[in-house]
N, C-alpha and C. Protein backbone atom coordinates (compact mmCIF):
# COMPACT_ATOMS: atom_id res chain seq x y z
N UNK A 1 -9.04 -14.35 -18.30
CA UNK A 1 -9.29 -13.75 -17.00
C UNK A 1 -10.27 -12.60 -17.20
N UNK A 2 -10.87 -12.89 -16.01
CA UNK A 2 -12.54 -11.44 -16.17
C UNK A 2 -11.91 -9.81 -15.76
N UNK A 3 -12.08 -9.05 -16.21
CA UNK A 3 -11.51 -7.45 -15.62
C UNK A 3 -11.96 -7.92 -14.38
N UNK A 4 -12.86 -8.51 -13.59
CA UNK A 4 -13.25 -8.51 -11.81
C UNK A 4 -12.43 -9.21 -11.09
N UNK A 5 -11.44 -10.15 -11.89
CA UNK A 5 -10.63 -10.70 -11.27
C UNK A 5 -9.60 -10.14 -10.72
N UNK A 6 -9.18 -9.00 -11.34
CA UNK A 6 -8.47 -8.14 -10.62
C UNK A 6 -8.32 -8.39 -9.30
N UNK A 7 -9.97 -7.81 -9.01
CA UNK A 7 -10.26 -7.43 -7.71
C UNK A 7 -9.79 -8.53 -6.44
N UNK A 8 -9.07 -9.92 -7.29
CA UNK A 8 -8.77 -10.85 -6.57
C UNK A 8 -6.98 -10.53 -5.86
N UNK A 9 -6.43 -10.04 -6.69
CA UNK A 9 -5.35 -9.58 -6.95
C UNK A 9 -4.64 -9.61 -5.19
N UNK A 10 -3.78 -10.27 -4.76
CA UNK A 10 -3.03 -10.62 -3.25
C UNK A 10 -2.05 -10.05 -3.33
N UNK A 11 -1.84 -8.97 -2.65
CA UNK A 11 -0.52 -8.42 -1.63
C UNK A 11 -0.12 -8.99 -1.17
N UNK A 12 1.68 -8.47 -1.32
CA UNK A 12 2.58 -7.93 -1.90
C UNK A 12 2.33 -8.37 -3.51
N UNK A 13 2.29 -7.26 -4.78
CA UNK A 13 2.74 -7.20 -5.82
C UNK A 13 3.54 -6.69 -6.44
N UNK A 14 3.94 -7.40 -7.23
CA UNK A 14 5.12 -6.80 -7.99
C UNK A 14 4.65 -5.94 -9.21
N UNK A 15 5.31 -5.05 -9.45
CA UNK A 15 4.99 -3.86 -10.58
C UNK A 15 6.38 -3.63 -11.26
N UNK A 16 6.13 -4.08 -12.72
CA UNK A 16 7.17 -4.19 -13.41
C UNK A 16 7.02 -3.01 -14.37
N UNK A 17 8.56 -2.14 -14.22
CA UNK A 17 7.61 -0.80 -15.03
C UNK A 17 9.51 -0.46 -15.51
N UNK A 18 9.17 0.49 -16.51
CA UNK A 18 10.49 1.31 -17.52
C UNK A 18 10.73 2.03 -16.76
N UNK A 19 11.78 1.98 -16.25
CA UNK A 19 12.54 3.00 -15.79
C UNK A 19 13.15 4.49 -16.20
N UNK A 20 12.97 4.13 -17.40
CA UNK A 20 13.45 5.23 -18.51
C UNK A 20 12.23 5.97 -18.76
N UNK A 21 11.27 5.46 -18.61
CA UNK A 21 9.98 5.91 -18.92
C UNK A 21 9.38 7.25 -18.12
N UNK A 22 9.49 8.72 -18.80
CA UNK A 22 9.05 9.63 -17.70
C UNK A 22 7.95 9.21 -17.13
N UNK A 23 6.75 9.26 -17.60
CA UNK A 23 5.48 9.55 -16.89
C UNK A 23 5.49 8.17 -16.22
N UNK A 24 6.07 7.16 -16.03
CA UNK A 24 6.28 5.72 -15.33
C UNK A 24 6.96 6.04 -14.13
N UNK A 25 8.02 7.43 -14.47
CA UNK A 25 8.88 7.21 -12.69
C UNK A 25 8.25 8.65 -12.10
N UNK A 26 7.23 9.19 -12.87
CA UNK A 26 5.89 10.05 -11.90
C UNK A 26 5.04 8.82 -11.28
N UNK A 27 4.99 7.86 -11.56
CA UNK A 27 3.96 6.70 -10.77
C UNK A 27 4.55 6.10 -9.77
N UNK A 28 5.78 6.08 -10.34
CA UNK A 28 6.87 5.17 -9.33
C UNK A 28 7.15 5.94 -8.04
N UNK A 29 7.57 7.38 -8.16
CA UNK A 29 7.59 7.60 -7.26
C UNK A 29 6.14 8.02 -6.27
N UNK A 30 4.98 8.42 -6.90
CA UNK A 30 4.07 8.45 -6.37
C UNK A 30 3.75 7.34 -5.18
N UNK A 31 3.88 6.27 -5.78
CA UNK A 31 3.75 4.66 -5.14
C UNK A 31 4.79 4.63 -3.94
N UNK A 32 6.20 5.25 -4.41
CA UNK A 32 6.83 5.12 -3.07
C UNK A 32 6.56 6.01 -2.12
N UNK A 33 5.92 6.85 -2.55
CA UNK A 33 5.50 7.80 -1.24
C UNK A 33 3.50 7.35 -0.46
N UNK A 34 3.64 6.36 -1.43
CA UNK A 34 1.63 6.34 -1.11
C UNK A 34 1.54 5.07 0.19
N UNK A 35 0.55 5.53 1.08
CA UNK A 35 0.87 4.96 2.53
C UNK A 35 0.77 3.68 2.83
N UNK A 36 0.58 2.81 1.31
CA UNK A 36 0.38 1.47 1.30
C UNK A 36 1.60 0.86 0.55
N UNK A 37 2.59 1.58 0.92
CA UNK A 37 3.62 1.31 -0.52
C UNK A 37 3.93 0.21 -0.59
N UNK A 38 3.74 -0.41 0.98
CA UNK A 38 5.17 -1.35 1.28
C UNK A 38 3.55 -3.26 0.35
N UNK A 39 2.66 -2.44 0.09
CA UNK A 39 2.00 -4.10 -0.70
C UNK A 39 2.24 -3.88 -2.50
N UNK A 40 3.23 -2.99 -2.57
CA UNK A 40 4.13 -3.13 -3.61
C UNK A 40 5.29 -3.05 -4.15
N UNK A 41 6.24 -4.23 -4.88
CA UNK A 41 7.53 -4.09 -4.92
C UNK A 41 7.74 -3.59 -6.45
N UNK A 42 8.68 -2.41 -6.62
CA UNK A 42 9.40 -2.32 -7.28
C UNK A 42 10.10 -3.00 -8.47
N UNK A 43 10.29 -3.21 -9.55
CA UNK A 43 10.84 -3.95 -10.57
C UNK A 43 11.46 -3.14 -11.75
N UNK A 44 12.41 -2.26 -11.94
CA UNK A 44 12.87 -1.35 -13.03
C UNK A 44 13.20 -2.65 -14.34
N UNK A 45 12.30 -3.01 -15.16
CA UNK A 45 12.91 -3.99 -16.27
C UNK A 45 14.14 -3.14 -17.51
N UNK A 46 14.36 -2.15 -16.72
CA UNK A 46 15.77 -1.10 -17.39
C UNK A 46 16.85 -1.27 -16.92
N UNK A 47 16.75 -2.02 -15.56
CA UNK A 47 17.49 -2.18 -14.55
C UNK A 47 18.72 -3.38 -15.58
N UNK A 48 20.33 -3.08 -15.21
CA UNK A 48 20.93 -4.09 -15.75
C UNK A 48 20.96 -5.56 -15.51
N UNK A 49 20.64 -5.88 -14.72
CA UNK A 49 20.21 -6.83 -14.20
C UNK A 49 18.79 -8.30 -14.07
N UNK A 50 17.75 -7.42 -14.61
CA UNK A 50 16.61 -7.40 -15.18
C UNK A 50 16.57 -9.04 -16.23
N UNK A 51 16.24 -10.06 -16.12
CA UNK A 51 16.03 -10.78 -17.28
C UNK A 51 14.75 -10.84 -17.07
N UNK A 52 14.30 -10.66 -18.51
CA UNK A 52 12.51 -10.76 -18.42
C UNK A 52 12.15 -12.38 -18.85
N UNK A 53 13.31 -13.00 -19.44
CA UNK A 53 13.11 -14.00 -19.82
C UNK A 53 13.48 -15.30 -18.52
N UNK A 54 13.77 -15.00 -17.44
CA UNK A 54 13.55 -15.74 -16.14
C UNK A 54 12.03 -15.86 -15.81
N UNK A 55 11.03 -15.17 -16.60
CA UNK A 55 9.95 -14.90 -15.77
C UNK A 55 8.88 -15.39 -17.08
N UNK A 56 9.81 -15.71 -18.04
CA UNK A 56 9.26 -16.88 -18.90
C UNK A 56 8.40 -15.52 -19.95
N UNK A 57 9.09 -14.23 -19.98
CA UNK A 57 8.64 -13.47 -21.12
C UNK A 57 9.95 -12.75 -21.68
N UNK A 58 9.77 -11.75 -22.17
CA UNK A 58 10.53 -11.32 -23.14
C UNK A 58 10.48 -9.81 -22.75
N UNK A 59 11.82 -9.10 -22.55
CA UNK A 59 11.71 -7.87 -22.61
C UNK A 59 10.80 -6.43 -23.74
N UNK A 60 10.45 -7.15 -24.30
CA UNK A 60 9.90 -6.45 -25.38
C UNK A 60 8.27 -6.48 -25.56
N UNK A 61 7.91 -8.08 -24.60
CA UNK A 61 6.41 -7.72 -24.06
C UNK A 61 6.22 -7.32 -22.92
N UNK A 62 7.06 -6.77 -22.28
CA UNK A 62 6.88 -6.18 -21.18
C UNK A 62 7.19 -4.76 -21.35
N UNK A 63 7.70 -4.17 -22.42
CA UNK A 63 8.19 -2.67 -22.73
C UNK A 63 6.36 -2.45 -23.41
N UNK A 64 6.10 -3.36 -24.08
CA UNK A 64 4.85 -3.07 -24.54
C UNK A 64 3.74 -2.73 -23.65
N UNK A 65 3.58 -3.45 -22.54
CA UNK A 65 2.16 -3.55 -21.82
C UNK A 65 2.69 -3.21 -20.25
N UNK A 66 2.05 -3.05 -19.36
CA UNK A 66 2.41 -3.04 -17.90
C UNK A 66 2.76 -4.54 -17.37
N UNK A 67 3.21 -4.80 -16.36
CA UNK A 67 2.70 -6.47 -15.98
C UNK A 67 2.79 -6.21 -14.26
N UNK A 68 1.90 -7.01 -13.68
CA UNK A 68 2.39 -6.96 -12.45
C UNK A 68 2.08 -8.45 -12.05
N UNK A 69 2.29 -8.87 -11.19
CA UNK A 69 2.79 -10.21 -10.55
C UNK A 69 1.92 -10.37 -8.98
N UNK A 70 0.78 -10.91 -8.87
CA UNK A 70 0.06 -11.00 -7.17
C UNK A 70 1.36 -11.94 -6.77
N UNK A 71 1.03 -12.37 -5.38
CA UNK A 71 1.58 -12.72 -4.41
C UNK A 71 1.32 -14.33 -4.31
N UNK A 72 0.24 -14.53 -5.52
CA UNK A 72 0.04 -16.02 -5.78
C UNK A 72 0.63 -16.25 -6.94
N UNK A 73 1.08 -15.37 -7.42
CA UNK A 73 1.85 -15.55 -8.51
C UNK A 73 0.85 -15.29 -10.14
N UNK A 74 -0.19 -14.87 -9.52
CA UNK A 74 -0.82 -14.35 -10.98
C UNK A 74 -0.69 -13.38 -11.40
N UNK A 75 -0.74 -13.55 -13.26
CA UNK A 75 0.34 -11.90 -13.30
C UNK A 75 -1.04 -11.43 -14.31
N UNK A 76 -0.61 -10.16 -14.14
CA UNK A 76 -2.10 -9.10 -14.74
C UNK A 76 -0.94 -8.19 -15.51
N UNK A 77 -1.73 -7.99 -16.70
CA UNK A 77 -0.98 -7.25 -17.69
C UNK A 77 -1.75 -5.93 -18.72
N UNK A 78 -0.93 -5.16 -19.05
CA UNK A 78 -2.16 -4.00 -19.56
C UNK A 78 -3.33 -3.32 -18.66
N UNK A 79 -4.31 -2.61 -18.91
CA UNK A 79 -5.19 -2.20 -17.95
C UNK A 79 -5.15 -3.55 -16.54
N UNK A 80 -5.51 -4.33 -17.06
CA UNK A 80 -5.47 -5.28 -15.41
C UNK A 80 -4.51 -5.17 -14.74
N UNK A 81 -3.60 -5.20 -14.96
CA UNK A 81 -2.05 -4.44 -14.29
C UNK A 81 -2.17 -3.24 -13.45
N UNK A 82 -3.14 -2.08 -14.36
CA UNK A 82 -3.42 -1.16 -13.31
C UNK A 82 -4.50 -1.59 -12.23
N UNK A 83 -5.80 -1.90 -12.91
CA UNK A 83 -6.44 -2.54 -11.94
C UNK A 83 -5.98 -3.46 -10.46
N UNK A 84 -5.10 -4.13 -10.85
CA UNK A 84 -5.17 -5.33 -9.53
C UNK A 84 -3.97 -4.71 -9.45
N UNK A 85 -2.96 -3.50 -9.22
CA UNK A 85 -2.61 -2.79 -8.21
C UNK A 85 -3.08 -1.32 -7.34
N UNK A 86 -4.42 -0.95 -8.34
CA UNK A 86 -4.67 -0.14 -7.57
C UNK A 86 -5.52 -0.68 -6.64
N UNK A 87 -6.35 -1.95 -6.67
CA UNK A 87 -7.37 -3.01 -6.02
C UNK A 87 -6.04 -3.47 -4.81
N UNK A 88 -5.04 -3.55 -4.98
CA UNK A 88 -4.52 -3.91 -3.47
C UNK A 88 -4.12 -2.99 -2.72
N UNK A 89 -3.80 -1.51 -3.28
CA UNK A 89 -3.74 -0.49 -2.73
C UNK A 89 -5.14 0.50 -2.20
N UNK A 90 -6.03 -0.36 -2.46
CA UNK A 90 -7.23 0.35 -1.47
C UNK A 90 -8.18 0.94 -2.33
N UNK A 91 -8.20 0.84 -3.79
CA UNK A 91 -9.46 1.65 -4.56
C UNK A 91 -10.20 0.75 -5.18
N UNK A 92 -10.53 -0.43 -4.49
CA UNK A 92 -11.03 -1.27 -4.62
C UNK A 92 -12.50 -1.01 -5.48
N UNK A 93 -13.65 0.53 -5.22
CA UNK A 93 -14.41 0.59 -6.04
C UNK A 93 -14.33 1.28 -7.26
N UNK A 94 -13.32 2.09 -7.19
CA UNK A 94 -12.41 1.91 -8.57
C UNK A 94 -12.10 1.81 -9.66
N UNK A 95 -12.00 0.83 -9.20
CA UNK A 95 -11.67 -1.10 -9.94
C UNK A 95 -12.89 -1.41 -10.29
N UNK A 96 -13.69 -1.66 -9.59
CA UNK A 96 -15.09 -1.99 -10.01
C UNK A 96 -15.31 -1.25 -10.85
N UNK A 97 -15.68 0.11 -10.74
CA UNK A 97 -16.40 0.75 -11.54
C UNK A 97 -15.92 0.50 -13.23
N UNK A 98 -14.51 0.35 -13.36
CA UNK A 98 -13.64 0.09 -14.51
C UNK A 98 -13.93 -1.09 -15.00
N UNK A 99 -14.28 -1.90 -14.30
CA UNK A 99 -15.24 -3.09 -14.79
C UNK A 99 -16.15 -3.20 -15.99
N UNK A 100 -17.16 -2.51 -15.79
CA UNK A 100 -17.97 -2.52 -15.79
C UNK A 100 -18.48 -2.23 -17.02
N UNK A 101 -19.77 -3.12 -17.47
CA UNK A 101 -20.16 -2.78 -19.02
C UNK A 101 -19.92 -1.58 -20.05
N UNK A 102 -18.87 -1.69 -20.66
CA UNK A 102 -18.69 -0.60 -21.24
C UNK A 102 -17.86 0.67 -21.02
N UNK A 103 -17.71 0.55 -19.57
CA UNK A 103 -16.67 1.35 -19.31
C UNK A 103 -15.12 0.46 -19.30
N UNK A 104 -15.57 -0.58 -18.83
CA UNK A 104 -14.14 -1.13 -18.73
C UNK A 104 -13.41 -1.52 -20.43
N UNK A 105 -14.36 -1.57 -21.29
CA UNK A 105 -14.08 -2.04 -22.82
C UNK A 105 -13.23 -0.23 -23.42
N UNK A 106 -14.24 0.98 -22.61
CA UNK A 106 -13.52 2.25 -22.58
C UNK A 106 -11.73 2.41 -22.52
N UNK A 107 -11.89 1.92 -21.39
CA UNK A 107 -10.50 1.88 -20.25
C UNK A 107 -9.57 1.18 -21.03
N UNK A 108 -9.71 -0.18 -21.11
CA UNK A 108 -9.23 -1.12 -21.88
C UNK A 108 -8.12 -0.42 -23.20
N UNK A 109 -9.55 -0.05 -23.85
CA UNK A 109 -8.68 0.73 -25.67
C UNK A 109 -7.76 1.76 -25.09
N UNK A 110 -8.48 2.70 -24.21
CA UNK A 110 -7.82 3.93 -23.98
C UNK A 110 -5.99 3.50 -23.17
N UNK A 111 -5.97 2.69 -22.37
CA UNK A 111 -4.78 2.15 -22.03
C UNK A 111 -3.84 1.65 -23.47
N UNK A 112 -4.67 1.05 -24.30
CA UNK A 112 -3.59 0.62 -24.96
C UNK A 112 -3.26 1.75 -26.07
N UNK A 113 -4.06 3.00 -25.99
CA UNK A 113 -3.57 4.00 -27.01
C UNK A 113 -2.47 4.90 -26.46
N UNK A 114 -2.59 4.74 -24.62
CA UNK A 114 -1.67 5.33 -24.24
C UNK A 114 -0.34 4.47 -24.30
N UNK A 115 -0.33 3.01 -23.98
CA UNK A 115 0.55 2.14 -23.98
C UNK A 115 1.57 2.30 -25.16
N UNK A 116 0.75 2.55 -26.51
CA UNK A 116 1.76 2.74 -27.67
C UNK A 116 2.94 4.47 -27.60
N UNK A 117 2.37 5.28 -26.79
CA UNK A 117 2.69 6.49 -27.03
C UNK A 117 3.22 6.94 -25.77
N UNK A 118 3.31 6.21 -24.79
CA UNK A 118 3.61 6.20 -23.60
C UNK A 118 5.17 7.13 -23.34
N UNK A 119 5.92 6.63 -24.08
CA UNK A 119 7.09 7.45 -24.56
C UNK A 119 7.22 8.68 -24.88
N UNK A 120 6.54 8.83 -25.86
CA UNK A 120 6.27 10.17 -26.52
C UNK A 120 5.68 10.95 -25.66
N UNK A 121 4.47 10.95 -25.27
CA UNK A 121 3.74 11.58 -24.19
C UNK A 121 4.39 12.43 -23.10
N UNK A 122 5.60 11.23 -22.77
CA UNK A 122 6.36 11.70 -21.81
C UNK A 122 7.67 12.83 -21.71
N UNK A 123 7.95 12.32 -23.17
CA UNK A 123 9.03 13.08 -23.55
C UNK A 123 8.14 14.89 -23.90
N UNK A 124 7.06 14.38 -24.47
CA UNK A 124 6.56 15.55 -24.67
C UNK A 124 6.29 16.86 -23.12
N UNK A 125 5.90 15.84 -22.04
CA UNK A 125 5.19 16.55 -20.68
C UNK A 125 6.91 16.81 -20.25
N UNK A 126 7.80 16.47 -20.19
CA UNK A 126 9.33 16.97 -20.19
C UNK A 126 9.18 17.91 -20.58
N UNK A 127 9.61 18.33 -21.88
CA UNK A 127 9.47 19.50 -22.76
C UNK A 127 8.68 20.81 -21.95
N UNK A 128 7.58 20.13 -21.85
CA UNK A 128 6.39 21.45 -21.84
C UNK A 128 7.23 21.91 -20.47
N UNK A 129 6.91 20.70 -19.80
CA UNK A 129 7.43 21.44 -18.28
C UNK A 129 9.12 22.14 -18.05
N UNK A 130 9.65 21.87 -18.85
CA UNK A 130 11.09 23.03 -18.80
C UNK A 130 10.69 24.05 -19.30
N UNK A 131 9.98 24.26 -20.49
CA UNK A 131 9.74 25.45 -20.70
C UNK A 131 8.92 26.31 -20.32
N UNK A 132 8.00 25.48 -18.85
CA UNK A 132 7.11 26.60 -18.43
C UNK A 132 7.68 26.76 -17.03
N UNK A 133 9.05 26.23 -16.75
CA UNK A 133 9.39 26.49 -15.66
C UNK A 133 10.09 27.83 -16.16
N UNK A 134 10.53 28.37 -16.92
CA UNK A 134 11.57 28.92 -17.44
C UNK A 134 10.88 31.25 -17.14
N UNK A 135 9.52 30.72 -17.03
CA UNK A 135 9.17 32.38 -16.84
C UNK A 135 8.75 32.71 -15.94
C-alpha cells in the first residue's frame, strides 16, 4: 500500500490503541473530545475482553505498531494508522504533505523510533509532570 492511500481511508474507523499506554490515552482522549469524534471508534486492546486474534493478528503486533481498521475494512498500521485517521478526521493536507518524497520516509523512521519507546516516553512525561506540578 502507497503512504497516499491513506488518503483513501472511509469513515467510521476503528483505532486500536493501549490503554495502559500514557501518551496513547492523551490521544484518546483528545479524539473524544475532537468535533469529528463520532468517524472514530474506540478499541482499548488492554481491554479484558479484547482478542486480537479474532481479527486474524496477535496481541503483540498490535502492542508493537498502531492499527486502525477503515470502514471497508482496510486496516493501516504504523505511521499509516496515523495518517488515514487523521485523513478522515479532516487534515487531509496533512496527510499529503507526510507523503511526500522524503518527508514521508522522515515520518515513517521517526514513528517507529517512537513506536519502540512509546512506553518509556510516557512513563517518563508522568514523572516530569508530577514533579512540576509539585511547586
Amino acid at each position: 500500500m502507497s503512504r497516499r492511500a491513506t488518503l483513501l481511508a472511509r469513515a467510521p474507523v476503528t483505532l486500536f490503541h493501549d490503554g495502559h499506554c500514557p501518551l496513547c490515552q492523551r490521544e484518546v482522549a483528545w479524539l473524544s473530545r475532537h468535533p469529528r469524534r463520532e468517524r472514530v471508534k474506540l478499541v482499548d486492546i488492554q481491554a479484558p475482553d479484547f482478542d486480537a486474534e479474532r481479527l486474524d493478528s496477535s496481541f503483540a503486533a498490535m502492542m508493537g505498531r498502531l492499527h486502525v481498521r477503515d470502514e471497508d475494512g482496510r486496516w493501516y498500521v504504523g505511521m499509516d494508522a496515523s495518517r488515514a485517521l487523521y485523513a478522515v478526521l479532516g487534515y487531509r493536507r496533512l496527510v499529503w504533505l507526510s507523503t511526500l518524497p522524503g518527508v514521508g520516509g522522515m515520518m515513517d523512521a521517526g514513528y517507529r523510533w517512537f513506536a519502540r519507546r512509546r512506553l518509556r516516553l510516557g512513563r517518563w512525561l508522568q514523572r516530569r509532570g508530577k514533579a512540576g506540578s509539585r511547586g
